[in-house]
Protein backbone atom coordinates (compact mmCIF):
# COMPACT_ATOMS: atom_id res chain seq x y z
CA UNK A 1 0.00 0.00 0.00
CA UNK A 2 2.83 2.19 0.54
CA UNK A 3 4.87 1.55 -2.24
CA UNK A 4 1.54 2.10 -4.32
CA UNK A 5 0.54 5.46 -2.72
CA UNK A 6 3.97 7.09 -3.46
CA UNK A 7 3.66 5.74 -7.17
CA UNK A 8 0.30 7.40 -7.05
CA UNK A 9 1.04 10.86 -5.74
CA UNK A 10 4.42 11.04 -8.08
CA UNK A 11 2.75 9.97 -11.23
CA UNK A 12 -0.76 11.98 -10.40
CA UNK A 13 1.22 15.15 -9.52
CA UNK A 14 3.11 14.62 -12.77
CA UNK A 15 -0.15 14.79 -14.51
CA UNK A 16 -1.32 18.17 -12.43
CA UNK A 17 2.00 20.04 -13.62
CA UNK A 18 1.34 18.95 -17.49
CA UNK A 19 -2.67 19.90 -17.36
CA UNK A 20 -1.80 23.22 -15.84
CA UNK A 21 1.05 23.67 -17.81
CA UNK A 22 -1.07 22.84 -21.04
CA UNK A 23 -4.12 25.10 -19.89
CA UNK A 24 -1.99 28.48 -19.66
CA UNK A 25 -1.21 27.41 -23.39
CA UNK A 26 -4.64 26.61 -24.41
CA UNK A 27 -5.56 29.91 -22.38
CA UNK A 28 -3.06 32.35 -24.49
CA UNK A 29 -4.00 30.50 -28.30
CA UNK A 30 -7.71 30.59 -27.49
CA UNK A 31 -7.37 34.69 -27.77
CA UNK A 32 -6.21 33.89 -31.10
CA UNK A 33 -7.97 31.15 -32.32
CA UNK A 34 -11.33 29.52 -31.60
CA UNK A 35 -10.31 26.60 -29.51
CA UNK A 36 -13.43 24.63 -31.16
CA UNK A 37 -12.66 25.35 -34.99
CA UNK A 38 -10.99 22.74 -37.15
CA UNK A 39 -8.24 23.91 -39.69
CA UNK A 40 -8.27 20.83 -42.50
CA UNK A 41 -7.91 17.73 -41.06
CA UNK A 42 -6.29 18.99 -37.91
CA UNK A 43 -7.90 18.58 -34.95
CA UNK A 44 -9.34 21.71 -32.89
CA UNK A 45 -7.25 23.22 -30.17
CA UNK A 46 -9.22 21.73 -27.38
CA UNK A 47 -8.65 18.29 -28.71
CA UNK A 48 -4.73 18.82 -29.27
CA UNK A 49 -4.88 19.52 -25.65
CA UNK A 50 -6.36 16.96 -24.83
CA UNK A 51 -4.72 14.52 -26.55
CA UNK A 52 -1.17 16.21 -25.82
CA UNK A 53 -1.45 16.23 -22.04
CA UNK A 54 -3.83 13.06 -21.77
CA UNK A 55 -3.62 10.40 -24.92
CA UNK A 56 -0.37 11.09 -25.72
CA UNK A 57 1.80 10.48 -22.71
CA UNK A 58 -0.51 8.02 -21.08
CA UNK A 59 2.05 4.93 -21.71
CA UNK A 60 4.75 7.11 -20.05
CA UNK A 61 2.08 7.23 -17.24
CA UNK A 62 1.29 3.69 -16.79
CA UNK A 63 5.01 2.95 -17.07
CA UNK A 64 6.69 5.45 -14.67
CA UNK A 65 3.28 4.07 -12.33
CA UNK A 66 4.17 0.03 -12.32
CA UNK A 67 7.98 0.96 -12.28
CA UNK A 68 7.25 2.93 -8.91
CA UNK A 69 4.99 0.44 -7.30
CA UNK A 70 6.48 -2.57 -7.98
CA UNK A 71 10.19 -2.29 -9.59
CA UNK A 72 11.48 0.71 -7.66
CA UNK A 73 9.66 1.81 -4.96
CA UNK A 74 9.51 5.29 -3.54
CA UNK A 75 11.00 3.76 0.41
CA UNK A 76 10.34 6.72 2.88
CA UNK A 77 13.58 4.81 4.59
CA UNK A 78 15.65 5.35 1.32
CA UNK A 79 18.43 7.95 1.06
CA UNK A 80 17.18 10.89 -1.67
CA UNK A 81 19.91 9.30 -3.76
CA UNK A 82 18.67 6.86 -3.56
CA UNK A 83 15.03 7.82 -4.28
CA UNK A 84 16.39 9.85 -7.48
CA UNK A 85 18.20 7.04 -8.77
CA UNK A 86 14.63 5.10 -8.46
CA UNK A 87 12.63 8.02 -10.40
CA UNK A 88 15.36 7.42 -13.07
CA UNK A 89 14.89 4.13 -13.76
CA UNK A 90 10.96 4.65 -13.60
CA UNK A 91 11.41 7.60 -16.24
CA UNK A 92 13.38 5.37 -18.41
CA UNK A 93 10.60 2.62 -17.93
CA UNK A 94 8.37 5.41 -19.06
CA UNK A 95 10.16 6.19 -22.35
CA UNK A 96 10.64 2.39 -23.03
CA UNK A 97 6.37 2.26 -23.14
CA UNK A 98 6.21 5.32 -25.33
CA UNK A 99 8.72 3.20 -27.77
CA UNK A 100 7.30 0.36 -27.23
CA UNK A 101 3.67 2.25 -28.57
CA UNK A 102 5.49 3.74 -31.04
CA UNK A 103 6.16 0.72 -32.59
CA UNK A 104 2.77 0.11 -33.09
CA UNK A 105 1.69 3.60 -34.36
CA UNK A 106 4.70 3.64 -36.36
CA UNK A 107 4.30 0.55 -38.31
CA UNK A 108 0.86 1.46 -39.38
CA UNK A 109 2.03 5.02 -40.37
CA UNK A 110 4.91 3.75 -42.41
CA UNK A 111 2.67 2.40 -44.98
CA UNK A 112 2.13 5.43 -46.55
CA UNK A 113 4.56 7.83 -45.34
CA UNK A 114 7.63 5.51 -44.84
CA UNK A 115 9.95 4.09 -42.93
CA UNK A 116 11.24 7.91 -41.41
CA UNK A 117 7.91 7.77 -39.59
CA UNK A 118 8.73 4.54 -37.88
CA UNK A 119 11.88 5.57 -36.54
CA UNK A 120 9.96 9.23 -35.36
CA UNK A 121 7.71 7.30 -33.49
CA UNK A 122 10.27 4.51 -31.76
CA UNK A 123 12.77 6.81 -31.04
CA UNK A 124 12.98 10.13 -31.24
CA UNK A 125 9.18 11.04 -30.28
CA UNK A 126 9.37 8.70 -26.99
CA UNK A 127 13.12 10.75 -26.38
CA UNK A 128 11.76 13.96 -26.74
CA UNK A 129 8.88 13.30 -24.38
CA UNK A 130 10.63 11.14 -22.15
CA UNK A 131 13.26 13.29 -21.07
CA UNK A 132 11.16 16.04 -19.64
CA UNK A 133 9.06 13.50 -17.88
CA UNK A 134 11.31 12.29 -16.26
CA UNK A 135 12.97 15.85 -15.07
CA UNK A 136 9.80 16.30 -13.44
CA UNK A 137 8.82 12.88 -12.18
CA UNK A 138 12.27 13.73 -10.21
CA UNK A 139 10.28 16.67 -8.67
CA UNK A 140 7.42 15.03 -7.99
CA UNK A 141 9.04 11.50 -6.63
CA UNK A 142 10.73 13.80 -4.03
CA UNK A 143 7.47 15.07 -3.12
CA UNK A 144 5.85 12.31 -2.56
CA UNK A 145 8.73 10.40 -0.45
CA UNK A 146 8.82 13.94 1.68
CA UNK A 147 4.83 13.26 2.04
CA UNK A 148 5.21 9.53 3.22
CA UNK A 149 7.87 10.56 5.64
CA UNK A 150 11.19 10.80 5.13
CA UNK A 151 14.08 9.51 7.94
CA UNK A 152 15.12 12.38 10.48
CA UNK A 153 18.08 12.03 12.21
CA UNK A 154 17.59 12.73 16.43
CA UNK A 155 19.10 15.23 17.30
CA UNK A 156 23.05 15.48 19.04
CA UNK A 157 23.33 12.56 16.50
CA UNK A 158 21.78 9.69 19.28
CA UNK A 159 19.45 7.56 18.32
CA UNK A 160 15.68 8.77 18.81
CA UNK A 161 13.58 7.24 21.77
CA UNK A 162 11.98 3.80 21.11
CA UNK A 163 14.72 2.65 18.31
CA UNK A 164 17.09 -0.72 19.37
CA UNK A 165 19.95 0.21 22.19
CA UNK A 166 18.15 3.44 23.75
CA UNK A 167 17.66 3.76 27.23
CA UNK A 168 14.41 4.12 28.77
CA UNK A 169 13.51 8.14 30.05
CA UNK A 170 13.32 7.41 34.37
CA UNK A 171 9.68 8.88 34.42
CA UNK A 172 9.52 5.43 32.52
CA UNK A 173 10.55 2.94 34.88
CA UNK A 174 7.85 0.99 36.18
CA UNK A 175 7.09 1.20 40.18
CA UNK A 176 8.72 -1.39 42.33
CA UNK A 177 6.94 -4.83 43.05
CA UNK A 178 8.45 -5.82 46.12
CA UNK A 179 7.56 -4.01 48.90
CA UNK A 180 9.97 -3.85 51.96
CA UNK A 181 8.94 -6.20 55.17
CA UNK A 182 6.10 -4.60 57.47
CA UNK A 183 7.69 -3.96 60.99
CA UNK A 184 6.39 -6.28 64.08
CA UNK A 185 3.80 -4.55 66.02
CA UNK A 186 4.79 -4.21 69.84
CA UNK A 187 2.91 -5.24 71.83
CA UNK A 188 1.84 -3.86 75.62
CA UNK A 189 3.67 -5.24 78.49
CA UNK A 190 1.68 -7.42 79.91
CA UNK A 191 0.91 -7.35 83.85
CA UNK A 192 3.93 -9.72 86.21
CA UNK A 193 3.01 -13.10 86.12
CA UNK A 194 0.39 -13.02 83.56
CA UNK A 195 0.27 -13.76 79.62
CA UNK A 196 3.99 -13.01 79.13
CA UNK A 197 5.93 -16.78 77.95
CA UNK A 198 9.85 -16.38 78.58
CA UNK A 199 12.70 -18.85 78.74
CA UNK A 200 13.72 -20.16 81.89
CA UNK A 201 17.28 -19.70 81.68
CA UNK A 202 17.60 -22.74 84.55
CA UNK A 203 15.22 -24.86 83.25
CA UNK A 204 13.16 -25.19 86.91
CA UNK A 205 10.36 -23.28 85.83
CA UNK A 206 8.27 -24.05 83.27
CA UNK A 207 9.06 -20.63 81.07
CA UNK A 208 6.44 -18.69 82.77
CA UNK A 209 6.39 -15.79 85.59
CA UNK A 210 4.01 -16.85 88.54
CA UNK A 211 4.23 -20.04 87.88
CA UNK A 212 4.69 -22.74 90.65
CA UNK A 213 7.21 -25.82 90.67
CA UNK A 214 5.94 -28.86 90.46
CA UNK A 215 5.37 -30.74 93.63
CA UNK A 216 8.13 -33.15 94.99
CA UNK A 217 10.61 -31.07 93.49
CA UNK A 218 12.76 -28.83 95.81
CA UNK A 219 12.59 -25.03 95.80
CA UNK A 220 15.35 -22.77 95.73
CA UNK A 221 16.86 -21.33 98.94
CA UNK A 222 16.15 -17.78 99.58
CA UNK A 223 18.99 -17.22 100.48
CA UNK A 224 21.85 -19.41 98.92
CA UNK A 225 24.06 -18.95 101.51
CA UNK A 226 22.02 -20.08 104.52
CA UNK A 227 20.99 -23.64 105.04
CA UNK A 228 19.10 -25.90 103.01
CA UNK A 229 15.39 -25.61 102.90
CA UNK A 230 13.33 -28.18 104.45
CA UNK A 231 11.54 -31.08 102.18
């Protein structure tokens, strides 16, 4: 679709500079001469123009068109040399369809004119129109690869955002997953001797404040220095 659009806007705006470049022509000779008299059997201004600007160049048209679209495309990503080199070729693919026409018109005219009409009509006629078409389908193939977008360059001469080994802008970076560890609670002291499990660091105990030894088991002395404490 691409390739076909920039065929179409070279080859269309090709068309636009030869039909207003043949109606300022037809504008100044109609002050002169009626544009819908016939002189002999020469056709009437109006239909020179129309054939001239239409008829006539139509296989450079259709040439310079499949030559664009599917032999040399007009690449937005293409260098203008590139491109120019491209509307070359399709010119010359252009002038090749006016010879190869020519041929045809030619051969039939050479029947009672000659053989000096054949060789007008291969190669000089397609030459003469050919070159200027192809001039202009310069102009115009430039003007449509600007319209599809040619490649800018970023600027500082690093590579724009988005293209293969660019770094990511920070406002860019997604927001962390992991979120850090929520800190214990505390908790209230509790009240001596009630709720509060700790070690015994003796192992007597049973890890709890308040709570009793078992019986047949000997208590600690009060006071480790005095004497035993009675079973």
């Amino acid at each position: 679709m691409t390739n076909t659009a920039g065929a179409l806007i070279a080859v269309v705006a090709l068309v636009l500079v030869e039909f207003v470049s043949g109606l300022f022509g037809l504008l100044g000779t109609s002050l002169v001469v009626n544009p819908f008299s016939h002189y002999g059997s020469a056709p009437s201004l109006l239909g020179g123009f129309t054939t001239g600007v239409f008829a006539a160049p139509f296989p450079f048209y259709a040439g310079a068109f499949l030559a664009l679209a599917f032999l040399t495309p007009i690449d937005r990503r293409s260098p203008l040399p590139k491109l120019l080199l491209r509307a070359v070729l399709a010119g010359a693919a252009g002038t090749v369809a006016l010879a190869l026409v020519g041929v045809f018109t030619g051969s039939f005219a050479a029947t009672s004119s000659g053989g000096s009409r054949l060789v007008i009509d291969v190669l000089t006629r397609p030459l003469q129109n050919g070159v200027p078409f192809t001039v202009m389908l310069l102009a115009t193939a430039t003007a449509a690869w600007l319209w599809l977008g040619r490649p800018r360059r970023a600027r500082g001469g690093t590579p724009a955002s988005g293209l293969p080994g660019t770094v990511r802008p920070a406002d860019a970076v997604p927001p962390a997953t992991v979120h850090p560890s929520q800190q214990p609670q505390q908790q209230p002291p509790a009240p001596y001797g009630q709720g509060l499990v700790r070690p015994d660091p003796r192992g007597q105990y049973g890890g709890q404040y308040g709570a009793q030894p078992p019986t047949g088991q000997q208590q600690p002395p009060v006071n480790p220095w005095g004497p035993p404490a009675p079973r």
